[in-house]
C-alpha atoms as a PDB file:
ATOM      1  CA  UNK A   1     107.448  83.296  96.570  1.00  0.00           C
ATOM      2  CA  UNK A   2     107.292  85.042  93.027  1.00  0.00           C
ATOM      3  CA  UNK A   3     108.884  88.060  92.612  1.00  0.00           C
ATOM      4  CA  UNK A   4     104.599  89.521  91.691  1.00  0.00           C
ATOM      5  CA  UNK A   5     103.639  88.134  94.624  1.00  0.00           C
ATOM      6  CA  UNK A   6     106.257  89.851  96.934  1.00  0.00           C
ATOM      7  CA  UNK A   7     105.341  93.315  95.151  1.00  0.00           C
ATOM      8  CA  UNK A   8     102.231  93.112  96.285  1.00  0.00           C
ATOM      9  CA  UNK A   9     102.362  92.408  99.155  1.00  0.00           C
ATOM     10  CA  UNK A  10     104.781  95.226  99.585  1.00  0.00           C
ATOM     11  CA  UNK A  11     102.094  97.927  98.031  1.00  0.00           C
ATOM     12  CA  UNK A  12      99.647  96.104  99.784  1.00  0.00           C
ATOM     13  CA  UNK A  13     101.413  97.151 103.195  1.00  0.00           C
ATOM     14  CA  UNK A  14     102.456 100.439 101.651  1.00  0.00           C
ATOM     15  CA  UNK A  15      99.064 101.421 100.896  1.00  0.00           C
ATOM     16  CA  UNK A  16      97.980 100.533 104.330  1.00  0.00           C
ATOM     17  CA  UNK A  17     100.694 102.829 106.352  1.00  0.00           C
ATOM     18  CA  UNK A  18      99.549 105.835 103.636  1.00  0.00           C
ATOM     19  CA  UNK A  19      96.121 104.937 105.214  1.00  0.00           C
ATOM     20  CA  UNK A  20      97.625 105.386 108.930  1.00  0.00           C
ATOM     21  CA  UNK A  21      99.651 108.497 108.001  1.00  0.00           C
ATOM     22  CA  UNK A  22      95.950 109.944 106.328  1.00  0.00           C
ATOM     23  CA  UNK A  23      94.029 108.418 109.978  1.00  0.00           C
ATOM     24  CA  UNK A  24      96.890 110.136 112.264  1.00  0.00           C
ATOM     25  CA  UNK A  25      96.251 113.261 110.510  1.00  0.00           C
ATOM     26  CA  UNK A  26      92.282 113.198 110.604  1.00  0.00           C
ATOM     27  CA  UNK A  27      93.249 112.278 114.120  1.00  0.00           C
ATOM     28  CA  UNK A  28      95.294 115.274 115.017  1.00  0.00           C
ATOM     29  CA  UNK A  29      92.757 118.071 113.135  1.00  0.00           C
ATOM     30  CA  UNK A  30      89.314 116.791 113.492  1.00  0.00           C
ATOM     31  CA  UNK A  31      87.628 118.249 117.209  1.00  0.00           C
ATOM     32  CA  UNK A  32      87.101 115.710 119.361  1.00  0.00           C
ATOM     33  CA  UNK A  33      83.186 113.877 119.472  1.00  0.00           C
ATOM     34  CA  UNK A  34      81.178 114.551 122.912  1.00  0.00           C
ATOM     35  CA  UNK A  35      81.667 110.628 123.462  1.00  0.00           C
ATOM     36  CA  UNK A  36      85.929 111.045 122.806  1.00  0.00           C
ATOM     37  CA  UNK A  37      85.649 114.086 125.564  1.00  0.00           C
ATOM     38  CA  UNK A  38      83.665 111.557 128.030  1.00  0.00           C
ATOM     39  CA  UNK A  39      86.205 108.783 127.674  1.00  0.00           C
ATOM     40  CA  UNK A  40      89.063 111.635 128.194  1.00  0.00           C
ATOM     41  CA  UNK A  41      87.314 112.517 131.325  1.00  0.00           C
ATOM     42  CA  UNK A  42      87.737 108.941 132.355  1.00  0.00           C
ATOM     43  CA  UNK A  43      91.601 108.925 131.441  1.00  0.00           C
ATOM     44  CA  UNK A  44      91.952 111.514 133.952  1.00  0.00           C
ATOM     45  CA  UNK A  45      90.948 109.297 136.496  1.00  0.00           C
ATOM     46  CA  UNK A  46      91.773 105.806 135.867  1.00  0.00           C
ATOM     47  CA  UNK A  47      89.909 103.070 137.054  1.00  0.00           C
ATOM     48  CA  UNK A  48      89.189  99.227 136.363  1.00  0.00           C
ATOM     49  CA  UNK A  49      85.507  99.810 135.721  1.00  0.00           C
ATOM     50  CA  UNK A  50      82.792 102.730 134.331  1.00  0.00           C
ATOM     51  CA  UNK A  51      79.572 103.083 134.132  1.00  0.00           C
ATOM     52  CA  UNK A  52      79.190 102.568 130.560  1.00  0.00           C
ATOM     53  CA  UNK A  53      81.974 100.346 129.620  1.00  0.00           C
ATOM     54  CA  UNK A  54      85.181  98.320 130.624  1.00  0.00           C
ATOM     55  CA  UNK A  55      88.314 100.446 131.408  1.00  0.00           C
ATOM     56  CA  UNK A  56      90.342  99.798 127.953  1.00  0.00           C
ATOM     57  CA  UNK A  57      89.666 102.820 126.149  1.00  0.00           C
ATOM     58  CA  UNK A  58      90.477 104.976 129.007  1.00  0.00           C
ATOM     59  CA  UNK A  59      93.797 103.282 129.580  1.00  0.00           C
ATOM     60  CA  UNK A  60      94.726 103.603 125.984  1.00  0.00           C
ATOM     61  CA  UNK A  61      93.373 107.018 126.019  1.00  0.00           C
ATOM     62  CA  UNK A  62      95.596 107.683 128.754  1.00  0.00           C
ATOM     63  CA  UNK A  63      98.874 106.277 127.149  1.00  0.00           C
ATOM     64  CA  UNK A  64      97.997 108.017 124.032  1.00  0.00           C
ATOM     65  CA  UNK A  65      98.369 111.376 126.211  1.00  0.00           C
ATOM     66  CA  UNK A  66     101.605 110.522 128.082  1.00  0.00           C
ATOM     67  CA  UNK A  67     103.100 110.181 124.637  1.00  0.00           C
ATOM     68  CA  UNK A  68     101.524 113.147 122.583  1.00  0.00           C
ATOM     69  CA  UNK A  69      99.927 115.358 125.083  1.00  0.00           C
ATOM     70  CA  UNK A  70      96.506 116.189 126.238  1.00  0.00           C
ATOM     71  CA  UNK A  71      95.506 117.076 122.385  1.00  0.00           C
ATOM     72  CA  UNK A  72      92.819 115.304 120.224  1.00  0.00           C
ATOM     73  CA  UNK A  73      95.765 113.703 118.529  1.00  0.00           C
ATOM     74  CA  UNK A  74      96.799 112.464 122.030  1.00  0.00           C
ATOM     75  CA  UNK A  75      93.193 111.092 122.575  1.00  0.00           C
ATOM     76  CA  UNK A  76      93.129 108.954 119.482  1.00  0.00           C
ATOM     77  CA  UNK A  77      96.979 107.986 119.263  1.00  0.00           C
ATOM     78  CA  UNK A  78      96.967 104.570 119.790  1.00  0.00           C
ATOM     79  CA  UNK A  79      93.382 104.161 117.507  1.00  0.00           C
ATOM     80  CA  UNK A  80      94.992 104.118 113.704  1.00  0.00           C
ATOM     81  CA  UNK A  81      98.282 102.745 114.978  1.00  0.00           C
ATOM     82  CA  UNK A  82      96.866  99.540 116.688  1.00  0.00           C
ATOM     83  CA  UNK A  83      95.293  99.114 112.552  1.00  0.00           C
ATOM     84  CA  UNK A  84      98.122  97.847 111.318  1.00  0.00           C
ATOM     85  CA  UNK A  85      99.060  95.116 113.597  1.00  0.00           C
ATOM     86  CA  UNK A  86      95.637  94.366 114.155  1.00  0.00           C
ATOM     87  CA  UNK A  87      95.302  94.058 110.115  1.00  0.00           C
ATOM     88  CA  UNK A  88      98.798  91.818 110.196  1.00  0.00           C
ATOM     89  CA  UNK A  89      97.026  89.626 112.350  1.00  0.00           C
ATOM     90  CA  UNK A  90      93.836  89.646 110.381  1.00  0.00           C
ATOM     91  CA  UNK A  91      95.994  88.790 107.166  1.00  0.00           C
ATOM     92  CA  UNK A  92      97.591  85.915 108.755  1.00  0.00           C
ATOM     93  CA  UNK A  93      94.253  84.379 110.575  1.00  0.00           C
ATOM     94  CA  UNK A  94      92.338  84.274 107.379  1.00  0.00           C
ATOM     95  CA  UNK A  95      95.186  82.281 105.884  1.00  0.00           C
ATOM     96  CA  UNK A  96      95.221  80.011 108.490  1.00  0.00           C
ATOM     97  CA  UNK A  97      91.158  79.631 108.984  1.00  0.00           C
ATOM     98  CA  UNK A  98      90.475  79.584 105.585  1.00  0.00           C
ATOM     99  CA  UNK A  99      93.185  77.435 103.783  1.00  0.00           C
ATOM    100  CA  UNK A 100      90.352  76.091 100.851  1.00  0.00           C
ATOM    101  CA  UNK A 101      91.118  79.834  99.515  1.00  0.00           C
ATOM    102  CA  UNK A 102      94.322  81.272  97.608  1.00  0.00           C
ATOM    103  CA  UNK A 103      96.968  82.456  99.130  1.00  0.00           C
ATOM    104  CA  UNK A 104      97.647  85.792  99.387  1.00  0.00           C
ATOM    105  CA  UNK A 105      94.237  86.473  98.337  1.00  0.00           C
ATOM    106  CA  UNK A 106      92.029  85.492 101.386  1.00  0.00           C
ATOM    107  CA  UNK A 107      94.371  87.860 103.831  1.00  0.00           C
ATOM    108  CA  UNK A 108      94.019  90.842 101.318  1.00  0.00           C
ATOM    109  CA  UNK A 109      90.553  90.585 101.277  1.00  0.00           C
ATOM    110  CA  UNK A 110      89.898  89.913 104.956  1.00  0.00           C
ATOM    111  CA  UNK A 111      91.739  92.585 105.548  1.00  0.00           C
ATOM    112  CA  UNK A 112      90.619  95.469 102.735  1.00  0.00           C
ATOM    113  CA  UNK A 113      86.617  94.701 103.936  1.00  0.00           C
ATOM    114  CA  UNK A 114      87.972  95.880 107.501  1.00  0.00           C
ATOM    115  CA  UNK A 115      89.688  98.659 106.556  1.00  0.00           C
ATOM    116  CA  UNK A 116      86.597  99.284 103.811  1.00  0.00           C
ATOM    117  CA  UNK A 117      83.878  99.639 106.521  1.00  0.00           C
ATOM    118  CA  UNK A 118      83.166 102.501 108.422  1.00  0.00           C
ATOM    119  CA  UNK A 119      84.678 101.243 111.898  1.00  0.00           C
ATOM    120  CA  UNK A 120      87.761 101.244 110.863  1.00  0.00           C
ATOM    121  CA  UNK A 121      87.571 103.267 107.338  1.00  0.00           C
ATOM    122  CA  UNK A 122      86.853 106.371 109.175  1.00  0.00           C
ATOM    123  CA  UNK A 123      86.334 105.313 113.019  1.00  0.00           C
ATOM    124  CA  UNK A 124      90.116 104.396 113.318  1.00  0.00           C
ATOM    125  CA  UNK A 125      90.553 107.955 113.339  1.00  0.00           C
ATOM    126  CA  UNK A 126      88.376 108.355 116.978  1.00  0.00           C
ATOM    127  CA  UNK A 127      88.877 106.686 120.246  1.00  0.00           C
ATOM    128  CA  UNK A 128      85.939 104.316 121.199  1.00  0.00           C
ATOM    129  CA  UNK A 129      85.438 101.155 123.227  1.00  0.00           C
ATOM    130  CA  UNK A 130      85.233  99.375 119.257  1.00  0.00           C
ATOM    131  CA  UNK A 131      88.896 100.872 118.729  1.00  0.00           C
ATOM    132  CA  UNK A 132      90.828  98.698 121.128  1.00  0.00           C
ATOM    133  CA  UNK A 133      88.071  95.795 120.648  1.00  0.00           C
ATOM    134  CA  UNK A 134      88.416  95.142 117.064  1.00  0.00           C
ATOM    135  CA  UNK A 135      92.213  95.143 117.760  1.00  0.00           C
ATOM    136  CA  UNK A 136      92.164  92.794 120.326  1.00  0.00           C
ATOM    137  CA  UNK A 137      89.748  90.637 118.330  1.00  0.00           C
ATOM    138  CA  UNK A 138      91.681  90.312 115.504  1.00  0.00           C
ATOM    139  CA  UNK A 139      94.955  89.097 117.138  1.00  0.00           C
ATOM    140  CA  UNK A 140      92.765  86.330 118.726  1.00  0.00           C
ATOM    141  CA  UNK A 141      91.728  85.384 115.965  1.00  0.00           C
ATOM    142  CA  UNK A 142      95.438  84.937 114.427  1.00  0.00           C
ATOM    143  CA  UNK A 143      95.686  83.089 117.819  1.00  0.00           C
ATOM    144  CA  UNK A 144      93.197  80.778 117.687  1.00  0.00           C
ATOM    145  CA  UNK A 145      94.342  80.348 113.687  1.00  0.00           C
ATOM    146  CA  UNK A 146      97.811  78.659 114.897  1.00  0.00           C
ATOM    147  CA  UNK A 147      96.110  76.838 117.247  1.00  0.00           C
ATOM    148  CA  UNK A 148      93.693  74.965 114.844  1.00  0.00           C
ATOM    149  CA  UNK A 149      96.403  74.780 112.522  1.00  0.00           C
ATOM    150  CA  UNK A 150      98.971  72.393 114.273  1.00  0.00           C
ATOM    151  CA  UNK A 151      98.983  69.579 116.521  1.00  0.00           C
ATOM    152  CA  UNK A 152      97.217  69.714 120.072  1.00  0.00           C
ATOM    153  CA  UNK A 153     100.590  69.300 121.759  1.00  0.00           C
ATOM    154  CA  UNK A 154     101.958  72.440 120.222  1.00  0.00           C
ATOM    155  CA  UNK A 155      99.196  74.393 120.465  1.00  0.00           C
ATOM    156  CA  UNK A 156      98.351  74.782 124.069  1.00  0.00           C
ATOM    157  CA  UNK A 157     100.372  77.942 124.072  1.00  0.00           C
ATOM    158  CA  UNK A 158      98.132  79.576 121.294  1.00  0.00           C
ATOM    159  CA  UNK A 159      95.287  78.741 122.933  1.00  0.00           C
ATOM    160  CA  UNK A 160      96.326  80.312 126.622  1.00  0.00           C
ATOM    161  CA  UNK A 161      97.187  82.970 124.659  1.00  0.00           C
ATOM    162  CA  UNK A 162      93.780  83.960 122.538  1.00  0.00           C
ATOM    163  CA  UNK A 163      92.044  82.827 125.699  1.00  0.00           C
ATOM    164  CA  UNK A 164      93.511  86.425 127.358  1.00  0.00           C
ATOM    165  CA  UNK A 165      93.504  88.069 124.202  1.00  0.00           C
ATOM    166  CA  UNK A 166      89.352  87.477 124.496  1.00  0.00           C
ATOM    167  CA  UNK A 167      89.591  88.610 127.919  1.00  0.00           C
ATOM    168  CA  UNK A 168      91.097  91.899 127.093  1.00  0.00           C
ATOM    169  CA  UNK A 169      88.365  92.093 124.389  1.00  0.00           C
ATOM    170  CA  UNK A 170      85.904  91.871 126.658  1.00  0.00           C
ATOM    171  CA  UNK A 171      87.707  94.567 128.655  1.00  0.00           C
ATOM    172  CA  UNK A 172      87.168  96.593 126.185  1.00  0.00           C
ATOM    173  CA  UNK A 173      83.719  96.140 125.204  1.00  0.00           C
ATOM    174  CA  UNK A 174      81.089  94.002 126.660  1.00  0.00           C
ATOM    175  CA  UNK A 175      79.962  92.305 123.159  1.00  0.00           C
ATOM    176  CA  UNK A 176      83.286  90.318 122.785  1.00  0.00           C
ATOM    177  CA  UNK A 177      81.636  87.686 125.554  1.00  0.00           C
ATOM    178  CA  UNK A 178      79.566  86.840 122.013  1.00  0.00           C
ATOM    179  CA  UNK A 179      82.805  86.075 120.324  1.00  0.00           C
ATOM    180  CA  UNK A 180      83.571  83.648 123.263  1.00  0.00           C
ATOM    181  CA  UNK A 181      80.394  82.704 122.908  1.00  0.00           C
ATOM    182  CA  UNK A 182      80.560  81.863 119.455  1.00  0.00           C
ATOM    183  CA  UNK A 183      84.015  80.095 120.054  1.00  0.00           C
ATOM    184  CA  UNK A 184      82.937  77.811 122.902  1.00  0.00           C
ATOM    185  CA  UNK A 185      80.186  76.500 120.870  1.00  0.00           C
ATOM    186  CA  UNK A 186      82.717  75.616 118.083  1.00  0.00           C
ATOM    187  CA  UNK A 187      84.620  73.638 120.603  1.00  0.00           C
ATOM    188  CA  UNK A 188      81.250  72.045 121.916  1.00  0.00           C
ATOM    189  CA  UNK A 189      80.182  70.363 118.561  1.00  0.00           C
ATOM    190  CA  UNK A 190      83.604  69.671 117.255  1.00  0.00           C
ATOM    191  CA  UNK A 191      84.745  66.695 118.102  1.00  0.00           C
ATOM    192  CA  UNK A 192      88.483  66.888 117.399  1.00  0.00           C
ATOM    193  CA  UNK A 193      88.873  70.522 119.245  1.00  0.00           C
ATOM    194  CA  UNK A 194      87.319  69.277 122.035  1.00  0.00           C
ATOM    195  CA  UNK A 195      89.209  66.870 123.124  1.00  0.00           C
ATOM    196  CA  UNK A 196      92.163  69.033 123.208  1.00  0.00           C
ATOM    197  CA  UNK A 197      93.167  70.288 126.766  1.00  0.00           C
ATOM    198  CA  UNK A 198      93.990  73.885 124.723  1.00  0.00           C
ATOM    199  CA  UNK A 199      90.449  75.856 124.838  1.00  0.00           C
ATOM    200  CA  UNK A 200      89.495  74.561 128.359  1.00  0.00           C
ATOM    201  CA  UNK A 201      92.313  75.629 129.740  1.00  0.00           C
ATOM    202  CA  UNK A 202      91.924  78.967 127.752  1.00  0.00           C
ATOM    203  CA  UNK A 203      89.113  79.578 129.825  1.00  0.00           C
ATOM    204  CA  UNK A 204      90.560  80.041 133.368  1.00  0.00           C
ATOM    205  CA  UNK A 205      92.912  82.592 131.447  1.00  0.00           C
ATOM    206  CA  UNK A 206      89.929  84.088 129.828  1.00  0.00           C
ATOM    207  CA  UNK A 207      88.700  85.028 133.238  1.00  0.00           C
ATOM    208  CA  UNK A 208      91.219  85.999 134.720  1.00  0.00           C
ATOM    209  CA  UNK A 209      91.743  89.008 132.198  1.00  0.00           C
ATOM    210  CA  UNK A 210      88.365  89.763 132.911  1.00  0.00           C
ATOM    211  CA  UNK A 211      88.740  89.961 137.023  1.00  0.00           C
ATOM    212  CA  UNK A 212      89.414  93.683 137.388  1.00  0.00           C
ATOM    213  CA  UNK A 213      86.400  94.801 135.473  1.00  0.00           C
ATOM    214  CA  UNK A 214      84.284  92.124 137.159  1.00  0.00           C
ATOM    215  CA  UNK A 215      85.440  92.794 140.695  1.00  0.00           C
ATOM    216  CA  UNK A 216      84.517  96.501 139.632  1.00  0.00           C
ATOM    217  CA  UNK A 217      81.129  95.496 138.623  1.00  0.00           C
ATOM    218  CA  UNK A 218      81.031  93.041 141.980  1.00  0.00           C
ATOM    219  CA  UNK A 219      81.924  96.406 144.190  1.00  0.00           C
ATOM    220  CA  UNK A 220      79.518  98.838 142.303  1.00  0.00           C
ATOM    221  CA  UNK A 221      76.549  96.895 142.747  1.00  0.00           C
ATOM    222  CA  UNK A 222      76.728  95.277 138.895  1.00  0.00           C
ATOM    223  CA  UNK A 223      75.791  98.943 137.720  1.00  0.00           C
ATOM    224  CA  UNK A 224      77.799  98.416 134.356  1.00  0.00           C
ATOM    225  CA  UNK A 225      76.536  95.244 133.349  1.00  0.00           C
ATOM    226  CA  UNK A 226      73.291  95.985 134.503  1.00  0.00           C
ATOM    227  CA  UNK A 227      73.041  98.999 132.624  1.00  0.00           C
ATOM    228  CA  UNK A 228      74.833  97.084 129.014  1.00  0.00           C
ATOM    229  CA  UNK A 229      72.497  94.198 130.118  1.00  0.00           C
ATOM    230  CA  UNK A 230      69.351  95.598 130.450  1.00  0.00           C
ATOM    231  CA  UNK A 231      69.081  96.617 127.173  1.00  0.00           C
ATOM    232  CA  UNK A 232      68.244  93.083 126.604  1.00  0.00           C
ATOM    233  CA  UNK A 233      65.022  93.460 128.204  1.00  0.00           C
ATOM    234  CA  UNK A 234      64.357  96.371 126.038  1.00  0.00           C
ATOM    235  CA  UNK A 235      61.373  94.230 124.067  1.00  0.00           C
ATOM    236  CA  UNK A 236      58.879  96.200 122.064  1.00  0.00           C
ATOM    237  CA  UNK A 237      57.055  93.876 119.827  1.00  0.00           C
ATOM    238  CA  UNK A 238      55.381  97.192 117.912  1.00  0.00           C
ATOM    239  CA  UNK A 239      58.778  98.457 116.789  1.00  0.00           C
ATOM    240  CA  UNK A 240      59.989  95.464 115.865  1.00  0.00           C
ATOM    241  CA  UNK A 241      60.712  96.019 112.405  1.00  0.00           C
ATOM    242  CA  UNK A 242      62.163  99.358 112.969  1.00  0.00           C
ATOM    243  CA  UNK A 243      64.805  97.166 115.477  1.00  0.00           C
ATOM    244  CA  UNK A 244      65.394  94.649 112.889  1.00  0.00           C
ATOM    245  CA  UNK A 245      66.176  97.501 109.820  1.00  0.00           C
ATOM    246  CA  UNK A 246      68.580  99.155 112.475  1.00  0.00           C
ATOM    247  CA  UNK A 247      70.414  96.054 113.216  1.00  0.00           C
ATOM    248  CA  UNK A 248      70.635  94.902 109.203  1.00  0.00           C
ATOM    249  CA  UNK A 249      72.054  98.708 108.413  1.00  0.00           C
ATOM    250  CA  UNK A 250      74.426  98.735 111.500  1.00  0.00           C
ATOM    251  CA  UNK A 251      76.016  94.806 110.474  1.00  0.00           C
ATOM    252  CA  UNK A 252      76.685  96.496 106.811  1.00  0.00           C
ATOM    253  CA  UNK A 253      78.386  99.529 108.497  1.00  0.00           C
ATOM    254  CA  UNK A 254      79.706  98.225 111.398  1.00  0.00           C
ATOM    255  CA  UNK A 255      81.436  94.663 110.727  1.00  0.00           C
ATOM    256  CA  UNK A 256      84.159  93.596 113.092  1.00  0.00           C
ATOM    257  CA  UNK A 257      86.648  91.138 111.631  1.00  0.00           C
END
């Protein structure tokens, strides 16, 4: 690789750890949101299932703690420093899904959008469900970018293994079961993926990530994914275009990878 190239890459990364020193330290000073003192709450009292959402931000709330202490910091620990291995991963899958597009360039710019938009510009430095699922995301889709990369018979592994990366997504928020969703139909209408054994035997791991959060929901009368799902149902033709405007602003500020 030329000896431009290499540089930077290396201020490339650089830059990015400067942004996880300046997200640690918004992290530490910044008094935690009603929503970050909820989700502590739930830390306290670990469980496989909530009302609201999956279990995932408690846990990592909860590891965060044992490391730093019961401080704000401690909350958000594990928030700006799951960026950077979530944004290796992101780096790497766009050179492997989009290989049409130059090298270095399409991981850089996969990967300054994300850190550009306000999830993970500014809301790497809070705990939310989106924290650990826009990590989780973005390592399966580095996963599923070696899978589609090689030969079927080397990349069952890849495929078991962004199978339970999607799993743990969806442990962490309920919306990744549209990035399965989206996934499965890729399978579905292409021909060559789907005769590989790889993404149907993903699925079996898939759900069996999701088992605790399901048997919570199967033991709490479905109250979580009631209460997600219902929202759904939520139709009011009148407002309409007020919904629509809210989702187009939301997509421009809230992009996962």
């Amino acid at each position: 690789m030329p000896a431009v190239k290499v540089r930077t890459r290396e201020m490339f990364w650089a830059f990015l750890a400067v942004l996880t020193a300046i997200r640690l330290t918004l992290a530490a000073i910044l008094p935690l949101t009603p929503d970050e003192a909820y989700y502590w709450v739930w830390s306290r009292h670990l469980q496989v299932g909530y009302f609201d959402h999956p279990f995932m931000v408690a846990l990592w709330i909860k590891i965060g703690t044992w490391i730093v202490g019961d401080t704000p910091l401690g909350v958000r620990f594990l928030g700006p420093l799951s960026v950077l291995p979530g944004s290796w991963a992101l780096f790497h899958a766009a050179r492997l899904l989009l290989p049409s597009r130059p090298w270095p360039l399409s991981g850089f710019q996969a990967v300054l959008l994300l850190n550009a938009t306000l999830m993970l510009g500014l809301g790497a430095a809070t705990m939310t469900p989106d924290t650990p699922l826009v990590f989780f995301v973005s390592l399966a889709l580095y996963a599923i970018g070696k899978a589609v990369s090689q030969p079927a018979s080397r990349a069952l592994g890849w495929w078991l293994l962004a199978g339970m990366l999607l799993g743990l997504a969806f442990d962490s928020k309920y919306t990744a079961v549209l990035i399965g969703l989206g996934l499965g139909g890729a399978v579905v209408f292409s021909p060559a993926l789907r005769k590989q054994p790889g993404p149907w035997l993903a699925i079996p791991v898939l759900l069996a990530a999701t088992v605790p959060v399901l048997y919570w929901n199967a033991t709490h009368h479905w109250a979580s994914l009631l209460k997600q799902g219902g929202r759904a149902g939520d139709w009011h033709p009148a407002r309409a275009v007020q919904f629509l405007s809210e989702l187009l602003g939301g997509r421009l500020a809230w992009p996962h990878p």
